[in-house]
C-alpha atoms as a PDB file:
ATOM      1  CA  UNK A   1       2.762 -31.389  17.700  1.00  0.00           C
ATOM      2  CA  UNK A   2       5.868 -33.680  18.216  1.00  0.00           C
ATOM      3  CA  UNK A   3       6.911 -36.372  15.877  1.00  0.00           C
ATOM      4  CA  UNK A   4       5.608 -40.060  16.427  1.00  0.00           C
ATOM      5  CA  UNK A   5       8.439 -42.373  17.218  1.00  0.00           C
ATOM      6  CA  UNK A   6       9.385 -45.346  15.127  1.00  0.00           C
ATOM      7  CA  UNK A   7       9.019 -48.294  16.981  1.00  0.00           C
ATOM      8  CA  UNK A   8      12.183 -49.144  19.202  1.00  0.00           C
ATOM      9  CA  UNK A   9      14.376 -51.726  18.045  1.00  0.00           C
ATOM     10  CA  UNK A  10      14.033 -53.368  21.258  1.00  0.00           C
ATOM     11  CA  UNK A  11      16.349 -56.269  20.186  1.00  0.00           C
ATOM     12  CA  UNK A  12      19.084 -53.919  19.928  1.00  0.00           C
ATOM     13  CA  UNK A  13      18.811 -52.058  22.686  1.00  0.00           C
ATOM     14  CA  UNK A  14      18.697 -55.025  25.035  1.00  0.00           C
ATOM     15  CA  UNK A  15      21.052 -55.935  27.478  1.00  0.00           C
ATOM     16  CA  UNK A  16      22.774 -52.345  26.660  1.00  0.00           C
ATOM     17  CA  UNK A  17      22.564 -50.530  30.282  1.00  0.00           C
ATOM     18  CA  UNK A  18      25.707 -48.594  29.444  1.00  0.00           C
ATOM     19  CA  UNK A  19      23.477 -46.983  26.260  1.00  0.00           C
ATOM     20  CA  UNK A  20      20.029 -46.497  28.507  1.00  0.00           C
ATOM     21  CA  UNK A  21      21.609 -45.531  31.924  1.00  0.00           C
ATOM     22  CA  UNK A  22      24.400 -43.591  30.882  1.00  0.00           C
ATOM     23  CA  UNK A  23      27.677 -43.111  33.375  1.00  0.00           C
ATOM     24  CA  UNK A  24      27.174 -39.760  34.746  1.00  0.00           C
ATOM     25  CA  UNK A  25      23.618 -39.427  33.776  1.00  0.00           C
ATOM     26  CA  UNK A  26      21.389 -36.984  34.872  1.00  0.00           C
ATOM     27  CA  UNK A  27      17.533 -37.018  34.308  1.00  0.00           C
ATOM     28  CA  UNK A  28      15.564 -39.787  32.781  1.00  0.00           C
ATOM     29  CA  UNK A  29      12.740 -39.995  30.386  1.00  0.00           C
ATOM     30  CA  UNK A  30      10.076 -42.327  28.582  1.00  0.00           C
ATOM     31  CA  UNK A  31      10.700 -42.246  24.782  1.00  0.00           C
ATOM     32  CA  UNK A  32       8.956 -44.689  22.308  1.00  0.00           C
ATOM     33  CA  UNK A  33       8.088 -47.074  25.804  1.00  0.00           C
ATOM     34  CA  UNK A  34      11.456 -47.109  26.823  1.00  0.00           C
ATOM     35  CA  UNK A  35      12.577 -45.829  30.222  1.00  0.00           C
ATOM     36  CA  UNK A  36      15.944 -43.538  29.027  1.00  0.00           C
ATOM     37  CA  UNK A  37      19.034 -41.726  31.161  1.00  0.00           C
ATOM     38  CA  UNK A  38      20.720 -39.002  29.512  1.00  0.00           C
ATOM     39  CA  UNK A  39      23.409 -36.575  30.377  1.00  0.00           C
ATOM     40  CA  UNK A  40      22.793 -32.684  30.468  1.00  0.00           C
ATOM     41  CA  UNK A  41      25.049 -30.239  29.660  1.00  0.00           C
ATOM     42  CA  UNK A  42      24.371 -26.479  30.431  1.00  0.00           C
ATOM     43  CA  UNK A  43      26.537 -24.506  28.001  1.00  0.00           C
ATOM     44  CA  UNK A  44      26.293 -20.859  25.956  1.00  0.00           C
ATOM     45  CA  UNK A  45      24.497 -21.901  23.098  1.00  0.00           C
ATOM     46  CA  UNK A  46      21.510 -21.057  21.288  1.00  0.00           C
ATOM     47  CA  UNK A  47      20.067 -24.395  20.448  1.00  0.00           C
ATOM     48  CA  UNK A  48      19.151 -28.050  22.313  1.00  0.00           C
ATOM     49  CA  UNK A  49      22.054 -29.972  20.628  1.00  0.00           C
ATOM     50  CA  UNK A  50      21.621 -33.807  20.616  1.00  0.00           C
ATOM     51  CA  UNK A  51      24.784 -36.457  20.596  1.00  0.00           C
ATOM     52  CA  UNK A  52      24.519 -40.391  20.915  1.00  0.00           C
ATOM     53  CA  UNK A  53      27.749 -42.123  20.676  1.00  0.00           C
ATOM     54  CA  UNK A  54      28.847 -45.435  22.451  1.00  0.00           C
ATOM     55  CA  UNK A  55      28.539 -43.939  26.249  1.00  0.00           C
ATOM     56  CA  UNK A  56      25.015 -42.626  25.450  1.00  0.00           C
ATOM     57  CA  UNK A  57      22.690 -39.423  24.592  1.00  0.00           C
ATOM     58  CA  UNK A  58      24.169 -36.360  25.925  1.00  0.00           C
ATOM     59  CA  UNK A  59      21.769 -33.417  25.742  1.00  0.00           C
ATOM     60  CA  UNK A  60      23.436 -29.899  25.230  1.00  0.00           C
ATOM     61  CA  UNK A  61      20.662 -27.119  26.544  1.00  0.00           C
ATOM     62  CA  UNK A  62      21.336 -22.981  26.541  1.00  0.00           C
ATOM     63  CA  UNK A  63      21.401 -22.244  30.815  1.00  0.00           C
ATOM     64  CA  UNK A  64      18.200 -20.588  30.102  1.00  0.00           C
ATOM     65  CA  UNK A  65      16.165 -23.443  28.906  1.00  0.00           C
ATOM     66  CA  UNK A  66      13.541 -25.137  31.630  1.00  0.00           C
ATOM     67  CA  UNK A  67      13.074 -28.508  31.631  1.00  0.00           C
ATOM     68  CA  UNK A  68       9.677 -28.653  29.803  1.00  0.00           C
ATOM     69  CA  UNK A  69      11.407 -27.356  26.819  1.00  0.00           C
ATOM     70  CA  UNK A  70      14.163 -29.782  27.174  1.00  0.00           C
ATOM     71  CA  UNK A  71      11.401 -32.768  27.631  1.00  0.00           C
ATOM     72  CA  UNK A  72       9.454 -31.545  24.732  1.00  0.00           C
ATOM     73  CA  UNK A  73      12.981 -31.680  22.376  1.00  0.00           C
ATOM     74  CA  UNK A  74      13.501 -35.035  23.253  1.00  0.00           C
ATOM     75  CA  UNK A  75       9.873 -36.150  22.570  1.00  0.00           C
ATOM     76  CA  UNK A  76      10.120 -34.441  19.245  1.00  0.00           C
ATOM     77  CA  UNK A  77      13.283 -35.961  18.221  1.00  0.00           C
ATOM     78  CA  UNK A  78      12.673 -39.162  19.779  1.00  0.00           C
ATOM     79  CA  UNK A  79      12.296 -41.195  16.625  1.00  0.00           C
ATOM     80  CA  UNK A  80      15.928 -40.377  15.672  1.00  0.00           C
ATOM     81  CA  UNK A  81      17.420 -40.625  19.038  1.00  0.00           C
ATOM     82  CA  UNK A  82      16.084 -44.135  19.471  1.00  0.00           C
ATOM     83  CA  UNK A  83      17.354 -44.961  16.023  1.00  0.00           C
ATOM     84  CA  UNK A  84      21.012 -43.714  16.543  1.00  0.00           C
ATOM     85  CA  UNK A  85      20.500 -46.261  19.880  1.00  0.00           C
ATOM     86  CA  UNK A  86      19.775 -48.870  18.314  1.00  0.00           C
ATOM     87  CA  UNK A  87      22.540 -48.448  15.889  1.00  0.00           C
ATOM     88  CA  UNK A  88      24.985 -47.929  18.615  1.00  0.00           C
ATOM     89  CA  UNK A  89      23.521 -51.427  20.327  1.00  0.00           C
ATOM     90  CA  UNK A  90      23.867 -53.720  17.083  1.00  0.00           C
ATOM     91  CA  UNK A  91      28.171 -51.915  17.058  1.00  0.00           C
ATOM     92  CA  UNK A  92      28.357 -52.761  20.498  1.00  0.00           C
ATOM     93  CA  UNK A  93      26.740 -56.926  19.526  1.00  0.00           C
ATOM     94  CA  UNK A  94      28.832 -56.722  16.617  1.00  0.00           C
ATOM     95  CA  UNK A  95      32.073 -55.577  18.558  1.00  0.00           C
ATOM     96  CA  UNK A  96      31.247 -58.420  21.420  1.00  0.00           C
ATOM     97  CA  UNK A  97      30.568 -61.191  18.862  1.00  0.00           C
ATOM     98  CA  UNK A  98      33.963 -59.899  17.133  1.00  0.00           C
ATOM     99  CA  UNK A  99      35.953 -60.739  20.075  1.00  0.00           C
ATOM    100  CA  UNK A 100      38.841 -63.571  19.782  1.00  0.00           C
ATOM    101  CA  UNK A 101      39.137 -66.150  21.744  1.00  0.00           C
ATOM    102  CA  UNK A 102      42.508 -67.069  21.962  1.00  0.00           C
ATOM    103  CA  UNK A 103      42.926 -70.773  21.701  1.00  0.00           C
ATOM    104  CA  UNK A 104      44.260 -73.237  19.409  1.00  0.00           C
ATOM    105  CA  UNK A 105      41.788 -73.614  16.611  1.00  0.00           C
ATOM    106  CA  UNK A 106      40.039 -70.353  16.898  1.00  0.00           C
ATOM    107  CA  UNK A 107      39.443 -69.125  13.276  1.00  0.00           C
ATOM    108  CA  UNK A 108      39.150 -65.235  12.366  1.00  0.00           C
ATOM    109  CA  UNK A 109      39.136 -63.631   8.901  1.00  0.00           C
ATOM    110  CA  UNK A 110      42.168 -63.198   6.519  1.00  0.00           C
ATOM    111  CA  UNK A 111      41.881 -61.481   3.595  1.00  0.00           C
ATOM    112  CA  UNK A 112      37.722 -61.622   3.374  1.00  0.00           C
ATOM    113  CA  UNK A 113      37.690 -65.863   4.286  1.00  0.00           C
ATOM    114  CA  UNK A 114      37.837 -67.686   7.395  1.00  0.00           C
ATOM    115  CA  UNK A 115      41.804 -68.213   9.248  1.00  0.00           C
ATOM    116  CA  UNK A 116      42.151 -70.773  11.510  1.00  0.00           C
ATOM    117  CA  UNK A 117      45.144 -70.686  14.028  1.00  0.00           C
ATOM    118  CA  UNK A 118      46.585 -73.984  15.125  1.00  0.00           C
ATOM    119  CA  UNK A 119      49.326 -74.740  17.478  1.00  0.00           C
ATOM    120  CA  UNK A 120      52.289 -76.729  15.836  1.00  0.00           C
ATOM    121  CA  UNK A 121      55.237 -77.177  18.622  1.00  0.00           C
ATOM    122  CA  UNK A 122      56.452 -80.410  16.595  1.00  0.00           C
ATOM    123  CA  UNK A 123      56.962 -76.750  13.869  1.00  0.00           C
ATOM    124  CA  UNK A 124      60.465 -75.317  13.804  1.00  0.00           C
ATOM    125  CA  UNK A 125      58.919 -72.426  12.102  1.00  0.00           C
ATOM    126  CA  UNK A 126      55.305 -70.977  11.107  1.00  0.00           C
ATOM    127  CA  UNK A 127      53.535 -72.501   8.338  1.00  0.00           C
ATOM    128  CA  UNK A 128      50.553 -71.209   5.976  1.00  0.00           C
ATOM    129  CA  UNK A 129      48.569 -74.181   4.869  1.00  0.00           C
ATOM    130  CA  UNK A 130      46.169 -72.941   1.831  1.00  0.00           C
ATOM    131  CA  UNK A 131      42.170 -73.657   1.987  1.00  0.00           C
ATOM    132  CA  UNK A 132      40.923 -76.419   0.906  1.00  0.00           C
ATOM    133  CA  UNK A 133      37.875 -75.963  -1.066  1.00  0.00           C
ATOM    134  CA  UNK A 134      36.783 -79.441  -1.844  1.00  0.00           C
ATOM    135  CA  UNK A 135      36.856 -80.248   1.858  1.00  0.00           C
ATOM    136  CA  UNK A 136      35.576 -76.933   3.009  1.00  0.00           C
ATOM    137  CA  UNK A 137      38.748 -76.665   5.303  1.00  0.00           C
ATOM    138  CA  UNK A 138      40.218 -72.742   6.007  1.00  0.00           C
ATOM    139  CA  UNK A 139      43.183 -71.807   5.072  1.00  0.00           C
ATOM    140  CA  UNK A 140      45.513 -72.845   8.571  1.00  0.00           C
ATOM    141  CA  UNK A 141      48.063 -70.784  10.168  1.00  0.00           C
ATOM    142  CA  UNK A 142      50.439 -73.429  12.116  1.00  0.00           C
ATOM    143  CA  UNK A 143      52.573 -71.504  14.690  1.00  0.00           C
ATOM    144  CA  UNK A 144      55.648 -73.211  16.225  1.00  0.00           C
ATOM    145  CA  UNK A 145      54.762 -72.948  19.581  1.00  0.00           C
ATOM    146  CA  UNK A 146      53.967 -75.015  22.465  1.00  0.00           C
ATOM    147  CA  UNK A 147      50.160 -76.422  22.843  1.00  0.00           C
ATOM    148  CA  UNK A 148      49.957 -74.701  26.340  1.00  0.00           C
ATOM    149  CA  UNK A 149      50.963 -71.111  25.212  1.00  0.00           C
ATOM    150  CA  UNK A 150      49.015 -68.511  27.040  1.00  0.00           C
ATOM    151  CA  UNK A 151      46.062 -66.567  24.903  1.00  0.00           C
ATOM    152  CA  UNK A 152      48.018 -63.399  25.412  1.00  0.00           C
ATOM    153  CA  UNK A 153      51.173 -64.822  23.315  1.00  0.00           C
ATOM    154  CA  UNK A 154      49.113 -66.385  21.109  1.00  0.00           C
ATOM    155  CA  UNK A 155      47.030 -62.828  20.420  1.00  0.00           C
ATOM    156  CA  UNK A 156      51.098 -61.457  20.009  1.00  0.00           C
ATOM    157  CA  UNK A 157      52.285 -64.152  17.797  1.00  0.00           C
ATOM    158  CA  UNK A 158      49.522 -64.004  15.491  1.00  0.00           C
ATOM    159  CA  UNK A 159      49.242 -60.285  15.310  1.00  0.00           C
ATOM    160  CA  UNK A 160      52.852 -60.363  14.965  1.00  0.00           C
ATOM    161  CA  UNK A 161      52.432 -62.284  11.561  1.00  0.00           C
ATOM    162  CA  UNK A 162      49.360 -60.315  10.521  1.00  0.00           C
ATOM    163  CA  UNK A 163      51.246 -57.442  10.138  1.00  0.00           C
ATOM    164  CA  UNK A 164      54.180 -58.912   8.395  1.00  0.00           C
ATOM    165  CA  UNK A 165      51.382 -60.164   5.609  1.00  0.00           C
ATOM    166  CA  UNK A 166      49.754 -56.911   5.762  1.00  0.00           C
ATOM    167  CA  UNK A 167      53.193 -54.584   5.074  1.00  0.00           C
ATOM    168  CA  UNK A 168      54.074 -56.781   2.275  1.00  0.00           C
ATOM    169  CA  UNK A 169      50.183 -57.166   1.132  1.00  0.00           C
ATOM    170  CA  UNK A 170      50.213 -53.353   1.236  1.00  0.00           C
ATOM    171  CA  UNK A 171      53.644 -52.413  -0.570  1.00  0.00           C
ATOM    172  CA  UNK A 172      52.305 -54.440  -3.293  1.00  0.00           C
ATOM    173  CA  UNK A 173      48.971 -52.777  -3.364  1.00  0.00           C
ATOM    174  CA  UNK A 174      50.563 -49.289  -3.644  1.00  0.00           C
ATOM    175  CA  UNK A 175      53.167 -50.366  -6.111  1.00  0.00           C
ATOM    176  CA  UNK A 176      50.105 -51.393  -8.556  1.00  0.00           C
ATOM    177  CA  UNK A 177      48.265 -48.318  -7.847  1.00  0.00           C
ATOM    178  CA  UNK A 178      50.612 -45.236  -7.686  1.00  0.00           C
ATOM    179  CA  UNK A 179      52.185 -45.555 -11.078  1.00  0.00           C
ATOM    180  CA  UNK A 180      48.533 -45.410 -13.032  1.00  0.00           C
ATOM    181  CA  UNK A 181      47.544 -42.416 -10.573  1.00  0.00           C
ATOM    182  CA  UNK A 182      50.976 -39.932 -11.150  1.00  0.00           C
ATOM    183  CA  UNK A 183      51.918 -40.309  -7.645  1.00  0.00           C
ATOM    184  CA  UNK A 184      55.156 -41.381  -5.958  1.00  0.00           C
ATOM    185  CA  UNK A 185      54.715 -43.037  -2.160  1.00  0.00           C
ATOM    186  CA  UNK A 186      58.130 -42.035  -0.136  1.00  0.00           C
ATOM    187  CA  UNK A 187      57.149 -43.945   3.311  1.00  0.00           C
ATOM    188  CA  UNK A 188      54.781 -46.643   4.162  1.00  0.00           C
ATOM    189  CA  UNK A 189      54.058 -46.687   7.883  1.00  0.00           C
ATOM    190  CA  UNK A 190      51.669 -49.140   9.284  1.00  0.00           C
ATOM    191  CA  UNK A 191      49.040 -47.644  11.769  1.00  0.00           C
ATOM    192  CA  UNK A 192      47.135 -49.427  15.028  1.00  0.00           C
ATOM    193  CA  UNK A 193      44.517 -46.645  14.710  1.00  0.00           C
ATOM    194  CA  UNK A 194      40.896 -47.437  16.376  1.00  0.00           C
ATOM    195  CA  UNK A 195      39.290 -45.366  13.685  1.00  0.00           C
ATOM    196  CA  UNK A 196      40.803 -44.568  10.671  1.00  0.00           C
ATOM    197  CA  UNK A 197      41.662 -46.768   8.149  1.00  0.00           C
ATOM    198  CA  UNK A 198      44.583 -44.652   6.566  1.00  0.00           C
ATOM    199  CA  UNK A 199      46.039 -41.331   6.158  1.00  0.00           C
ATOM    200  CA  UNK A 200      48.135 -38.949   3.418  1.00  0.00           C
ATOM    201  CA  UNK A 201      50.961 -36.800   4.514  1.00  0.00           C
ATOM    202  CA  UNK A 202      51.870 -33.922   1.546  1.00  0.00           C
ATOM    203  CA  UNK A 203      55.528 -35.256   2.051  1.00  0.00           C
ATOM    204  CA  UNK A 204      54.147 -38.260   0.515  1.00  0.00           C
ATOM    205  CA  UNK A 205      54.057 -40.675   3.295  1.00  0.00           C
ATOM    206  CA  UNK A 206      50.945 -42.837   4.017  1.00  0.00           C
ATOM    207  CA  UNK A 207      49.978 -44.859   7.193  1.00  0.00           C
ATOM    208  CA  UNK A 208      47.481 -47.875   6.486  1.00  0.00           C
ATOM    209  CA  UNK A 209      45.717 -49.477   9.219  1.00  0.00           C
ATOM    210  CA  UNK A 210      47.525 -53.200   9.736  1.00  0.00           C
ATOM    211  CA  UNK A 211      44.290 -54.757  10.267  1.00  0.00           C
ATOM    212  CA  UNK A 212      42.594 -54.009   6.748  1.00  0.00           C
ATOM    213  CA  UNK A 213      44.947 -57.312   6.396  1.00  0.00           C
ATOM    214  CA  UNK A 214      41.296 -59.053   7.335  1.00  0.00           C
ATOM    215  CA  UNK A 215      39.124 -57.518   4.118  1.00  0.00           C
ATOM    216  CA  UNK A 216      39.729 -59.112   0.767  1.00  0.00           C
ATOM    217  CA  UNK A 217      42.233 -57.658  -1.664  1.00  0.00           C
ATOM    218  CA  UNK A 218      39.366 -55.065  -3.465  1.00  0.00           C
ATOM    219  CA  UNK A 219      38.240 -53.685  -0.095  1.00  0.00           C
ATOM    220  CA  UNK A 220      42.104 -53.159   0.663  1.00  0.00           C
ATOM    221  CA  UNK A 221      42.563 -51.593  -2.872  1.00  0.00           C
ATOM    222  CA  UNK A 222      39.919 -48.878  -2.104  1.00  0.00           C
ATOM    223  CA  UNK A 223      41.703 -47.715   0.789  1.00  0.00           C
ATOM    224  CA  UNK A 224      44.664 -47.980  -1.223  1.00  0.00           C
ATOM    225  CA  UNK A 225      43.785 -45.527  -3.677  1.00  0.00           C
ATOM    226  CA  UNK A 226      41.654 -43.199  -1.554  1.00  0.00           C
ATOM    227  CA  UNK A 227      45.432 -42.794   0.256  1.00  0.00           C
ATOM    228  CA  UNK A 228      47.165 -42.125  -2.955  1.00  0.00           C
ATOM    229  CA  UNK A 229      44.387 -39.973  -4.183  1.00  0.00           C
ATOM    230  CA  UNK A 230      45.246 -37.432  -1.350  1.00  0.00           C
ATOM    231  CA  UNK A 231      48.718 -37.131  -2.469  1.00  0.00           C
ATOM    232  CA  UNK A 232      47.401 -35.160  -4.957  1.00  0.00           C
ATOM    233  CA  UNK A 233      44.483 -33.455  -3.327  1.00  0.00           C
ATOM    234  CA  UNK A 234      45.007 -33.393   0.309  1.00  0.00           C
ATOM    235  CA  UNK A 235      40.918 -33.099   1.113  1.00  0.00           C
ATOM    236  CA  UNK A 236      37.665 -34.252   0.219  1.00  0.00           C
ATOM    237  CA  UNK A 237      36.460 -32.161  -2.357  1.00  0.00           C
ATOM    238  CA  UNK A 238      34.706 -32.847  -5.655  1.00  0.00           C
ATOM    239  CA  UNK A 239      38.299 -32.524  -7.346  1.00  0.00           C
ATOM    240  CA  UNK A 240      39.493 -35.247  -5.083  1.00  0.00           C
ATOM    241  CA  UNK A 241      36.633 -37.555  -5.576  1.00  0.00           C
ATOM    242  CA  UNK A 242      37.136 -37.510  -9.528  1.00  0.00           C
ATOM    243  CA  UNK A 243      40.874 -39.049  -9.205  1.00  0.00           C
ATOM    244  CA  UNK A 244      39.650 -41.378  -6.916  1.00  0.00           C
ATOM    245  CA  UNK A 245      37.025 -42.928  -9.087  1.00  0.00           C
ATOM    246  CA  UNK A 246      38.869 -42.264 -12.352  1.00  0.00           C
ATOM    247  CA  UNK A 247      41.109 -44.856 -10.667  1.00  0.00           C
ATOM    248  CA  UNK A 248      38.297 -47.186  -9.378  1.00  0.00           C
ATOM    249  CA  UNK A 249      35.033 -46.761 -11.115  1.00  0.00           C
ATOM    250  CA  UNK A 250      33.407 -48.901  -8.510  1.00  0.00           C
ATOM    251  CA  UNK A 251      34.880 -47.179  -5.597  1.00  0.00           C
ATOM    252  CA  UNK A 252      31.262 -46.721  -3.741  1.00  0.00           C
ATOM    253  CA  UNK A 253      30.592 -50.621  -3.375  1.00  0.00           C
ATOM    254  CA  UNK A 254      34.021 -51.072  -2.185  1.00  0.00           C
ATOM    255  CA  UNK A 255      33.578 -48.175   0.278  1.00  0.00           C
ATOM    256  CA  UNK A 256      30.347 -49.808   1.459  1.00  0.00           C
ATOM    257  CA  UNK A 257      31.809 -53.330   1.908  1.00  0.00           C
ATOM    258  CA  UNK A 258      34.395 -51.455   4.323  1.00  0.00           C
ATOM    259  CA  UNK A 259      31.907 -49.435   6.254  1.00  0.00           C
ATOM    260  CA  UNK A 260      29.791 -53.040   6.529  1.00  0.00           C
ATOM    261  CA  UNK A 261      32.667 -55.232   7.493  1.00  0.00           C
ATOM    262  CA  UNK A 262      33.295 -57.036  10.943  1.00  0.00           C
ATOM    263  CA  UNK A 263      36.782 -56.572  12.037  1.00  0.00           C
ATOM    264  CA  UNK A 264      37.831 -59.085  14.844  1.00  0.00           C
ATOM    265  CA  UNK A 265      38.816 -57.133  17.993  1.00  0.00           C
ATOM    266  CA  UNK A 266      42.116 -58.387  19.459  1.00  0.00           C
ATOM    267  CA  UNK A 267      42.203 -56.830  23.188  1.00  0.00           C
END
């Protein structure tokens, strides 16, 4: 008898065609009261192998399987495919509602609180004005440049100066870190990476992502020290775990707040 399905985050799912009628799609079912396209893929295998990423489900079948067999997997694991939809509709919300608008006063986050970006051409130079917590106001990032700058130079100029914060943010960070952990960091490189917020080298270089420069200091730290950790154990195994929470106890909540955070997309 096949699974029940949880009811269907409809909510998330909603206005996400790309996620229900797949490019390239090629059969369609009803799963949970929702009308679904997937891909299928033919291949040497022994199993019905399931994927649902950000274009989709694929469905990977043995070339001997009918389609009966193929609608009957589905049905059975239809309470997890709609969840991994759903979860791939909220990213894609989150990712729209984490777009920049380019335009003086926008505001996006700096170090876990609110930025706001103001054009200063009466500037010579940029200026950091701190937050001002009695008023409520955001820290303000005045650029010296003229009030009718295009969005694309603005998106340049102020990525520009996020990464100059981040390098030196960063340099610090690992200074703190490395001496308590026994490691030694020869190279800092900063990394534009879609996916991965750092990586180890054994030659002990280390890239960090430029645009942890928008999660507070902690969150920062955590990626920090997972980094250095893998100087000295270049995978993920128990051994490797140990030095990263004898150096941060609290590692897991950090690690959480990084997997939860909203970083603002720039293109």
């Amino acid at each position: 008898m096949s699974a029940p399905a949880a009811a269907p985050d409809t909510a998330a799912l909603a206005g996400c065609e790309a996620l229900l009628r797949p490019e390239g799609m090629h059969r369609e079912i009803e799963l949970g009261g929702i009308r679904l396209g997937y891909r299928l893929r033919r291949a040497n295998r022994r199993t019905i192998g399931f994927v649902v990423g950000p274009a989709g489900l694929t469905v990977s079948v043995p070339r001997w399987v009918g389609q009966a067999q193929i609608d009957a997997a589905l049905r059975h694991k239809s309470a997890w495919i709609l969840r991994q939809l759903a979860a791939q509709g909220r990213r894609h919300q989150a990712h729209q509602d984490a777009r920049v608008d380019w335009r003086d006063g926008t505001e996006l986050p700096w170090l876990g609180a609110p930025l706001r970006i103001r054009l200063a051409p009466q500037l010579s130079r940029t200026l950091l004005q701190a937050a001002r917590p009695l008023t409520q106001e955001p820290a303000t990032l005045l650029l010296a440049l003229p009030a009718d700058t295009a969005p694309e130079a603005l998106r340049a100029a102020v990525q520009r100066w996020l990464q100059r914060q981040a390098r030196t943010l960063f340099e610090a960070r690992i200074a703190l870190h490395a001496g308590t952990m026994g490691v030694q960091v020869r190279q800092l490189r900063l990394s534009s990476a879609r996916t991965r917020w750092g990586s180890a080298s054994s030659d002990g270089s280390i890239r960090l992502n430029w645009r942890l420069i928008h999660f507070p200091v902690e969150t920062i730290d955590y990626v920090v020290v997972h980094e250095l950790a893998h100087l000295r154990e270049m995978n993920h195994s128990p051994a490797f775990w140990a030095i990263v929470q004898a150096a941060m106890p609290d590692y897991e909540q950090r690690r959480r707040q990084l997997k939860d955070g909203v970083v603002p997309v720039f293109d």
